[in-house]
Protein backbone atom coordinates (compact mmCIF):
# COMPACT_ATOMS: atom_id res chain seq x y z
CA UNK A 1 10.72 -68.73 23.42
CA UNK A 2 10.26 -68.68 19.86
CA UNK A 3 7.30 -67.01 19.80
CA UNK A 4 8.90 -64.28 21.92
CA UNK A 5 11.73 -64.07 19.25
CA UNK A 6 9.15 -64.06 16.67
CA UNK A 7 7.62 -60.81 18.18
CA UNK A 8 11.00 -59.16 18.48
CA UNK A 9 12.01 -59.84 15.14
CA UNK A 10 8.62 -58.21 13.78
CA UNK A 11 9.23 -54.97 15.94
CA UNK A 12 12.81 -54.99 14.63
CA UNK A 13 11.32 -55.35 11.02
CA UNK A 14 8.95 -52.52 11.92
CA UNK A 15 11.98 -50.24 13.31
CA UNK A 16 13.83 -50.70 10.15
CA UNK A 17 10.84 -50.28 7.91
CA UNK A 18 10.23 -46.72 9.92
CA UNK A 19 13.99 -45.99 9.85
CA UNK A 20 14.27 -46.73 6.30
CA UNK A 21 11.08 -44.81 5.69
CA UNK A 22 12.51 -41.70 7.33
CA UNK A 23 15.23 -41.94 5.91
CA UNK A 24 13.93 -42.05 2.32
CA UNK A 25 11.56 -39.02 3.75
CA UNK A 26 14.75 -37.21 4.27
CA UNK A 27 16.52 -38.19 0.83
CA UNK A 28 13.58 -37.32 -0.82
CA UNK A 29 12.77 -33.82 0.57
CA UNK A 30 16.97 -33.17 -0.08
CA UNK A 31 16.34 -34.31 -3.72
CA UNK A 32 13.14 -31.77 -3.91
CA UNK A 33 15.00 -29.20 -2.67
CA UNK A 34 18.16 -29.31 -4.56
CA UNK A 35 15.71 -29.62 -7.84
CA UNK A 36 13.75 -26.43 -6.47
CA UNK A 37 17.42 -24.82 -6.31
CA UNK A 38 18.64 -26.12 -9.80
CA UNK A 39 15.46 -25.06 -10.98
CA UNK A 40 15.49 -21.09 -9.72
CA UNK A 41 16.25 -19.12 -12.40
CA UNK A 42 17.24 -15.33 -12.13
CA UNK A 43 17.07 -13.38 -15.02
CA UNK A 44 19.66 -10.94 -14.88
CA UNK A 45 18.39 -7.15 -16.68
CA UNK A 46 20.52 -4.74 -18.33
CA UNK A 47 22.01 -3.86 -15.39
CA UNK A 48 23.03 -6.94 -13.77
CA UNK A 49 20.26 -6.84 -11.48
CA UNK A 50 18.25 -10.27 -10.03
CA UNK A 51 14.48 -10.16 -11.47
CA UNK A 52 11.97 -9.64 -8.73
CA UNK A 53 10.67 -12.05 -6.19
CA UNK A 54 7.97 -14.45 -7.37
CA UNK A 55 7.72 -17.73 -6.67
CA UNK A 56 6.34 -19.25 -3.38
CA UNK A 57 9.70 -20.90 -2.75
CA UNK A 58 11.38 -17.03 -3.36
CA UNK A 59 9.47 -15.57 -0.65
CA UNK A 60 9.77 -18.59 2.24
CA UNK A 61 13.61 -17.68 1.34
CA UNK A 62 12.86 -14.44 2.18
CA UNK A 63 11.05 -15.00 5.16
CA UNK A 64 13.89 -17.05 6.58
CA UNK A 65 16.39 -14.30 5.91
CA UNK A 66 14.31 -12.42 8.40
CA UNK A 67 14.72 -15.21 10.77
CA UNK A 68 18.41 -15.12 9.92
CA UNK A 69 17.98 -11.41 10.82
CA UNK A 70 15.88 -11.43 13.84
CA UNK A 71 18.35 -14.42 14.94
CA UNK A 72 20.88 -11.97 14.92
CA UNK A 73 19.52 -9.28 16.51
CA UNK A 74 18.81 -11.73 19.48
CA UNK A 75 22.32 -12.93 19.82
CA UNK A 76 23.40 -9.14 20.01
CA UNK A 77 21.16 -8.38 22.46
CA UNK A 78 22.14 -11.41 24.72
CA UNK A 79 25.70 -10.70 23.64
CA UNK A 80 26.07 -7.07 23.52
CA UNK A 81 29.81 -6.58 21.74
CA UNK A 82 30.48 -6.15 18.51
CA UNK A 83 31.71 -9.25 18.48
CA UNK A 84 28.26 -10.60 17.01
CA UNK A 85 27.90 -8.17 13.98
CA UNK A 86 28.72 -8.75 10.68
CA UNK A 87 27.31 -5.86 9.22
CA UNK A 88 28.18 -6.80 5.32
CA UNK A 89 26.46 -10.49 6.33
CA UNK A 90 23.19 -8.69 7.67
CA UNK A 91 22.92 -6.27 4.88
CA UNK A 92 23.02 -9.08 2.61
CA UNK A 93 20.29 -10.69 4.37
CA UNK A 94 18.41 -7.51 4.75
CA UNK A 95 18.20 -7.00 1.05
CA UNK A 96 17.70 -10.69 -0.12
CA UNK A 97 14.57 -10.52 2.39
CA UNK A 98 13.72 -6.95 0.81
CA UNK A 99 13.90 -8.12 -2.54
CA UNK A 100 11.68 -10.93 -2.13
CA UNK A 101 9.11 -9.03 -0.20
CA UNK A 102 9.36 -6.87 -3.48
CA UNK A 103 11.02 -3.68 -1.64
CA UNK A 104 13.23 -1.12 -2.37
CA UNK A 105 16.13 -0.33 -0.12
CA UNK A 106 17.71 3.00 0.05
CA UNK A 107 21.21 3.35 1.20
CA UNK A 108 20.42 4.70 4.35
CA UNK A 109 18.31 2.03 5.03
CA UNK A 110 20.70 -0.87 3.99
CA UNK A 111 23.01 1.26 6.11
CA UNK A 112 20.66 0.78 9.07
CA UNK A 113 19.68 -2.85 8.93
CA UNK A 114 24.44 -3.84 8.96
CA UNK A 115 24.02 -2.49 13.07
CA UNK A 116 26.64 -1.00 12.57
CA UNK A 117 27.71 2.92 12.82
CA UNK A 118 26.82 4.33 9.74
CA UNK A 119 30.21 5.71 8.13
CA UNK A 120 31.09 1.55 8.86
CA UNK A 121 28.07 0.42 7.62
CA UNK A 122 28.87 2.93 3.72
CA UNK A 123 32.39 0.83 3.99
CA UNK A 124 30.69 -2.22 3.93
CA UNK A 125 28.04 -0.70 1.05
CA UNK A 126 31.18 0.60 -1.09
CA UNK A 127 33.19 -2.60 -0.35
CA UNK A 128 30.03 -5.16 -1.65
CA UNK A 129 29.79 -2.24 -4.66
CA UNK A 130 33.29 -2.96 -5.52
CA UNK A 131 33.10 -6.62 -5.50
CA UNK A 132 29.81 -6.84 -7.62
CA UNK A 133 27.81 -8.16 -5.07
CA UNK A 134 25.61 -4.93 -4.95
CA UNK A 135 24.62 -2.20 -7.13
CA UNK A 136 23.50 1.38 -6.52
CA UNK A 137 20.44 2.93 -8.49
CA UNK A 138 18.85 6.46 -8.94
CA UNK A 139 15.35 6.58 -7.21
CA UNK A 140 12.87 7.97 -10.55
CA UNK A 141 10.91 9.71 -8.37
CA UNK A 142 13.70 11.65 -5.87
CA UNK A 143 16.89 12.34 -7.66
CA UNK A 144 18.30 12.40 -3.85
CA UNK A 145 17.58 9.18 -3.29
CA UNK A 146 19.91 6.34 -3.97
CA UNK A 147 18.42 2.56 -3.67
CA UNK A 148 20.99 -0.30 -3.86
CA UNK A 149 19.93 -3.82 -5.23
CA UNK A 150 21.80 -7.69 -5.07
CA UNK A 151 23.35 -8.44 -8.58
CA UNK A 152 22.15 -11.27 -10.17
CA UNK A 153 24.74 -13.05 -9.24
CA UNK A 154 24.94 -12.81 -5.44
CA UNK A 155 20.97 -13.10 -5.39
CA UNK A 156 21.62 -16.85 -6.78
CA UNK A 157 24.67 -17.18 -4.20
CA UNK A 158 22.07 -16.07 -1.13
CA UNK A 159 19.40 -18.32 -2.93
CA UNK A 160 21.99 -20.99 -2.52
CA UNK A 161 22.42 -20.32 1.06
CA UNK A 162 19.11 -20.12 2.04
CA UNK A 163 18.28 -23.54 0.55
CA UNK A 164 20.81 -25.00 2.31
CA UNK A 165 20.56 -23.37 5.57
CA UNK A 166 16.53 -24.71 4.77
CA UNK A 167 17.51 -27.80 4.56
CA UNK A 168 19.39 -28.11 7.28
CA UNK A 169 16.99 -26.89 9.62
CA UNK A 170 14.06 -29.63 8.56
């Protein structure tokens, strides 16, 4: 009998040893990436505008925006009202991914990836102008053109997002 307790004590011990392990896994990797997110830092330019993509941990944020995207697009087609769209939400995503893929996005475009009809989708556009989460700029090489960018500011708030929504997900 004791011998059989002696064996179930030492699987218990090696349960809590694995639980505490994985758990310490889990603390850690939370730890790594709230220092990855404390550690981003966006240098606004004149124009209030995020600094380009670079860093390894910029463009898997990126790449999960498009899986935020393509997520999105999957639920719309499986629920097919307008329920599902958020087009200020997607064009957000759209350019965050854009940006860190090192891509310009012309209105039109940005207009495109909201889902939504495109004098909506400009409402959206004008209303993220107006709050400062977006900014419109002159293309140098066609005057016609208009690109629009994430401020510096909102490009941290998405980076936020993302790490957390990363996180979550592991």
């Amino acid at each position: 009998m004791t011998a059989m307790f002696g064996q179930r004590a030492a699987l218990l011990r090696t349960a809590d040893l694995e639980a505490i392990e994985n758990d310490l896994l889990r603390l850690s990797e939370a730890v790594r990436t709230l220092t990855i997110a404390s550690q981003i830092s966006l240098v606004p330019t004149e124009a209030g505008l995020s600094s380009p993509a670079g860093t390894a941990e910029e463009k898997m944020l990126g790449m999960l925006a498009r899986r935020l995207l393509r997520e999105s697009e999957a639920r719309q087609a499986v629920l097919p009202f307008d329920v599902t769209v958020d087009p200020a939400w997607l064009m957000l995503l759209d350019l965050y991914a854009a940006e860190a893929e090192d891509k310009q996005i012309s209105v039109s475009s940005a207009c495109i990836a909201s889902g939504a009809p495109h004098t909506t989708a400009l409402r959206y556009l004008n209303l993220l102008c107006d709050k400062g989460a977006l900014v419109r700029l002159q293309d140098a090489a066609d005057g016609r053109r208009i690109h629009v960018r994430l401020t510096a500011e909102y490009r941290t708030r998405m980076t936020q997002y993302l790490m957390l929504v990363a996180a979550s997900r592991e």
